[in-house]
C-alpha atoms as a PDB file:
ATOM      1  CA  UNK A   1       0.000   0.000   0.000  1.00  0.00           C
ATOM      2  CA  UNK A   2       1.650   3.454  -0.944  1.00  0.00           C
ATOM      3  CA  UNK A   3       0.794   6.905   0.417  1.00  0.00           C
ATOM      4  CA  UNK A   4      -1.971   7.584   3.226  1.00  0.00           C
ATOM      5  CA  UNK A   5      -3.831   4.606   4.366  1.00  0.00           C
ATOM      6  CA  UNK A   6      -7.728   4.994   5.572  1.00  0.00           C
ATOM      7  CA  UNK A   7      -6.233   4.712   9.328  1.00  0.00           C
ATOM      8  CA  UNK A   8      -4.076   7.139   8.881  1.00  0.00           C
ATOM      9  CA  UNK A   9      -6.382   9.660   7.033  1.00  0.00           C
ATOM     10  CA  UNK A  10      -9.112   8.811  10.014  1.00  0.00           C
ATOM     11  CA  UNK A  11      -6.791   9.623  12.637  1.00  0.00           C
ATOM     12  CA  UNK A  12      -5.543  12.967  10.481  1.00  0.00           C
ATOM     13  CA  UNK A  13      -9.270  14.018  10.472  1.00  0.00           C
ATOM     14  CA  UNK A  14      -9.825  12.881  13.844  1.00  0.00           C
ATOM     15  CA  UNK A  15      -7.063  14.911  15.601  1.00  0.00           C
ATOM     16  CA  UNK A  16      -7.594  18.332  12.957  1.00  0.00           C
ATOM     17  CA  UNK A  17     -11.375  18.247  14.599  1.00  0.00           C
ATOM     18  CA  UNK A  18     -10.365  17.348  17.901  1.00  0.00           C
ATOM     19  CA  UNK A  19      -7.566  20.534  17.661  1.00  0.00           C
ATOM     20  CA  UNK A  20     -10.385  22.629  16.952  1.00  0.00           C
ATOM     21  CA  UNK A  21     -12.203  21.673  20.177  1.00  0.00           C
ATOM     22  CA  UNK A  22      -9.472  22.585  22.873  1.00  0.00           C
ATOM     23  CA  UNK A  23      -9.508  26.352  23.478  1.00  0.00           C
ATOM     24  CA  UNK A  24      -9.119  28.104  26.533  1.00  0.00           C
ATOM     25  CA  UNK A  25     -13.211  28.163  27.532  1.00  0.00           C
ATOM     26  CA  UNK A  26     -12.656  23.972  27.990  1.00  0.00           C
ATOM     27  CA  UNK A  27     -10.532  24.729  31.382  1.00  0.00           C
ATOM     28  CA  UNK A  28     -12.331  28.390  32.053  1.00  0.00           C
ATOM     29  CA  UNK A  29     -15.881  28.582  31.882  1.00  0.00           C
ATOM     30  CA  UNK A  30     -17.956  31.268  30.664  1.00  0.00           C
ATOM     31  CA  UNK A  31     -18.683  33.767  33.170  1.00  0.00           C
ATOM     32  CA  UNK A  32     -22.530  33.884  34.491  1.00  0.00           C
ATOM     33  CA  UNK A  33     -23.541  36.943  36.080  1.00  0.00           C
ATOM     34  CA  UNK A  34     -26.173  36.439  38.576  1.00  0.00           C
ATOM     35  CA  UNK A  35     -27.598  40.781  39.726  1.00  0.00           C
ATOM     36  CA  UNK A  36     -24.125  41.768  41.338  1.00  0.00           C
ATOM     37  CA  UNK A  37     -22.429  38.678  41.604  1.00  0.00           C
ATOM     38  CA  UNK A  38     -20.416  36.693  38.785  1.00  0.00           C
ATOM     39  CA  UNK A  39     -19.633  33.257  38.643  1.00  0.00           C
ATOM     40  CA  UNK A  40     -16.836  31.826  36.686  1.00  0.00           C
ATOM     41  CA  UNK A  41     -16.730  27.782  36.463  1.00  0.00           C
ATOM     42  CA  UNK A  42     -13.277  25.833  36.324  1.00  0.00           C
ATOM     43  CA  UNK A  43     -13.063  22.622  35.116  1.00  0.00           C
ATOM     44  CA  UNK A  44     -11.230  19.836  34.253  1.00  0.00           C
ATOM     45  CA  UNK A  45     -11.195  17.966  30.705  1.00  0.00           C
ATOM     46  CA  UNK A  46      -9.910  14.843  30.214  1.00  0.00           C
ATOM     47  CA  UNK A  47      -9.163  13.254  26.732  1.00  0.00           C
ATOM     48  CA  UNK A  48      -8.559  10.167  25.677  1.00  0.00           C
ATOM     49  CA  UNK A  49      -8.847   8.344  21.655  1.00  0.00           C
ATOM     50  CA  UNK A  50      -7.187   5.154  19.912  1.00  0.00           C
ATOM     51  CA  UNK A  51      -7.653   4.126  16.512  1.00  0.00           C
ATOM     52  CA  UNK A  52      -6.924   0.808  14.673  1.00  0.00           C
ATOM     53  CA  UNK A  53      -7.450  -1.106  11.220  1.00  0.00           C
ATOM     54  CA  UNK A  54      -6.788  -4.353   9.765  1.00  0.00           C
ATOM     55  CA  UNK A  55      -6.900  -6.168   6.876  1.00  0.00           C
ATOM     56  CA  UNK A  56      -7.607 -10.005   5.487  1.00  0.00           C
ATOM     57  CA  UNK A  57      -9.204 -12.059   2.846  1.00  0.00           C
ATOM     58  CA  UNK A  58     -13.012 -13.782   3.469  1.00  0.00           C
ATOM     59  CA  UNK A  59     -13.210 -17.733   2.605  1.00  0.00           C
ATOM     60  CA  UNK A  60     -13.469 -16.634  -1.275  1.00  0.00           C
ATOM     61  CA  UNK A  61      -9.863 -15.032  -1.065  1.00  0.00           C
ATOM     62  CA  UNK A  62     -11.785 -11.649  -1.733  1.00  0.00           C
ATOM     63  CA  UNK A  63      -9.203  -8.733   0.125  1.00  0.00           C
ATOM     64  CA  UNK A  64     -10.754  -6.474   2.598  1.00  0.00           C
ATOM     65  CA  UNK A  65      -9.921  -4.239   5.170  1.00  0.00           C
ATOM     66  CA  UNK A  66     -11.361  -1.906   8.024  1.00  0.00           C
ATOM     67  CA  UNK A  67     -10.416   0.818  10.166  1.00  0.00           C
ATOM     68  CA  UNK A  68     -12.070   2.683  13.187  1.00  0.00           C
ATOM     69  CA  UNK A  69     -11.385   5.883  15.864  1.00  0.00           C
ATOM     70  CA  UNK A  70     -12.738   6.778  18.586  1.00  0.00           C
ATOM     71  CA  UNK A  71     -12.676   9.254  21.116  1.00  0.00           C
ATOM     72  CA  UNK A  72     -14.108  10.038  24.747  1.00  0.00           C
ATOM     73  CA  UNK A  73     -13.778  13.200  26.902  1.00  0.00           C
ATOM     74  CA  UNK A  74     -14.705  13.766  30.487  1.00  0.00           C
ATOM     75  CA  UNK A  75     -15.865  17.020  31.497  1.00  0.00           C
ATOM     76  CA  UNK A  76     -16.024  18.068  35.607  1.00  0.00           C
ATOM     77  CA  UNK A  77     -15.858  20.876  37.752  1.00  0.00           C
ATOM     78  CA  UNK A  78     -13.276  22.084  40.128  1.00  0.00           C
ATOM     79  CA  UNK A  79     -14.078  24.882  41.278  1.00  0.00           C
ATOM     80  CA  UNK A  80     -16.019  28.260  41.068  1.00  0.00           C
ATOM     81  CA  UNK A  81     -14.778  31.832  41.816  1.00  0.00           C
ATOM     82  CA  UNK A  82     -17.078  34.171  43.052  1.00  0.00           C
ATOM     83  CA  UNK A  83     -16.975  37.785  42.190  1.00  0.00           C
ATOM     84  CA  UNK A  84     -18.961  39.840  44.371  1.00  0.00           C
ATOM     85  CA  UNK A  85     -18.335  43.452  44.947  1.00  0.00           C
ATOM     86  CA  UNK A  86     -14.894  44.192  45.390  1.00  0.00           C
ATOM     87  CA  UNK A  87     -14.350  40.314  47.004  1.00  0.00           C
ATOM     88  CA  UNK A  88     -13.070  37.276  44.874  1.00  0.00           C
ATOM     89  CA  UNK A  89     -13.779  33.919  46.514  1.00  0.00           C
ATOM     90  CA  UNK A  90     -12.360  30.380  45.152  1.00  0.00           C
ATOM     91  CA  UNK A  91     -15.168  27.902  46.148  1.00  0.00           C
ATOM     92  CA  UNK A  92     -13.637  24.090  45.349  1.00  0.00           C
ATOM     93  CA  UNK A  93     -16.885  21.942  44.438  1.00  0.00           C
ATOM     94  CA  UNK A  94     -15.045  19.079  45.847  1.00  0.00           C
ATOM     95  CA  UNK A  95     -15.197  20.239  49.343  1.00  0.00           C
ATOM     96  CA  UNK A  96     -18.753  19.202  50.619  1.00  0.00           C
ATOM     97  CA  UNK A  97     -18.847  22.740  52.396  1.00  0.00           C
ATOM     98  CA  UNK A  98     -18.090  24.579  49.484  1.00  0.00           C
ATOM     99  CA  UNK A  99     -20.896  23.442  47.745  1.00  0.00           C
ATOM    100  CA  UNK A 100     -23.538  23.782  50.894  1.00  0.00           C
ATOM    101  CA  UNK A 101     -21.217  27.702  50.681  1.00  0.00           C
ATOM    102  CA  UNK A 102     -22.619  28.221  47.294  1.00  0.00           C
ATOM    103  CA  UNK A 103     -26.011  27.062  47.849  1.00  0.00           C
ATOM    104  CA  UNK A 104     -26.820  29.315  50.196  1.00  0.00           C
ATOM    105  CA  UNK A 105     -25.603  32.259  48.375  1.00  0.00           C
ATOM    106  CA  UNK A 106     -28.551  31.191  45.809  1.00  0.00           C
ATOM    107  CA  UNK A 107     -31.518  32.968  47.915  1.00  0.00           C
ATOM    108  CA  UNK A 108     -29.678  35.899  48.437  1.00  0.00           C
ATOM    109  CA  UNK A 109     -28.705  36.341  44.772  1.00  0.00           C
ATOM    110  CA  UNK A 110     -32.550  35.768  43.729  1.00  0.00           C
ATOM    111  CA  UNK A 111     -33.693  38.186  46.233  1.00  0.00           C
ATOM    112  CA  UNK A 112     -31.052  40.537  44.462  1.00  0.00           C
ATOM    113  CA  UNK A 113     -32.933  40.116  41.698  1.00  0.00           C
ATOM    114  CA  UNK A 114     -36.498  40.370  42.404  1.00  0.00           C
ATOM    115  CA  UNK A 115     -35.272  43.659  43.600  1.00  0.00           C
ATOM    116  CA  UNK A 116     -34.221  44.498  40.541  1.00  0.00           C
ATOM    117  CA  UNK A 117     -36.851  43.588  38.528  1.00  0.00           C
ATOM    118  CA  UNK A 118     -39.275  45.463  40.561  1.00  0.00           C
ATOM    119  CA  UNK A 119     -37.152  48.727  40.531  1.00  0.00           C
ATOM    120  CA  UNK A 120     -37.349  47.855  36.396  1.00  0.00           C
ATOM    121  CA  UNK A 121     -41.131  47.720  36.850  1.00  0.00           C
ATOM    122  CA  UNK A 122     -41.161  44.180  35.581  1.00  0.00           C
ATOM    123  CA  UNK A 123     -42.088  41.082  36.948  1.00  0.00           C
ATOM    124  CA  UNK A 124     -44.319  41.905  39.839  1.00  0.00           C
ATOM    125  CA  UNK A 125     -45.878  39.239  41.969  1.00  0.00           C
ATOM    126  CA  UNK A 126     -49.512  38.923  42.658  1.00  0.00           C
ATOM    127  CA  UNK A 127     -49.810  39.650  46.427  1.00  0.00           C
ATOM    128  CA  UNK A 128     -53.298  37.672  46.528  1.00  0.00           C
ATOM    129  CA  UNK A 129     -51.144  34.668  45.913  1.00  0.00           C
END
């Protein structure tokens, strides 16, 4: 066989797409901005991918021959910072108090918001509720 074979072209294409998918926003998230605080996720990505072919004859002495790729990716957070005012906080999600931390920062973000939709003039609950 001369030149390229289908393995090696599949693992060409495989690795030109794969290049394409690593950028910075794979280890820092986007930031979400929550009223006055901003939280920026950082993760971890894992990559792995293998490739192989072969070749042979069937019982009729025809020639064939196959090739296949693959690859998997794992995707998990570390941590998140927490921008709020002039204060930065690291939060590692690992840490079991961290995350019970970040939880209950969620009602007092939402009530930051309300507020600001009502000083918009949007949103307003129903009282009779």
């Amino acid at each position: 066989m001369e030149g390229k074979t289908p393995i090696n072209e599949s693992l060409e294409t495989l690795f030109s797409h794969l290049e394409k998918f690593l950028k910075t926003e794979t280890v820092i998230g986007e930031p979400i901005v929550v009223g006055e605080t901003t939280l920026i996720p950082i993760i971890t990505v894992a990559f792995g991918c293998g490739g192989g072919g072969g070749g042979g004859k069937d019982e009729k002495g025809n020639d064939g021959m196959g090739t296949g790729v693959g690859v998997g990716a794992k995707i998990s957070p570390d941590a998140i910072i927490v921008i709020k005012e002039d204060a930065v906080t690291m939060l590692p999600v690992k840490s079991r108090s961290n995350i019970e931390k970040l939880v209950s920062m969620v009602p007092e973000i939402v009530k930051k918001i309300k507020l600001k939709k009502e000083d918009k003039g949007c949103c307003t609950e129903d009282k009779n509720e």
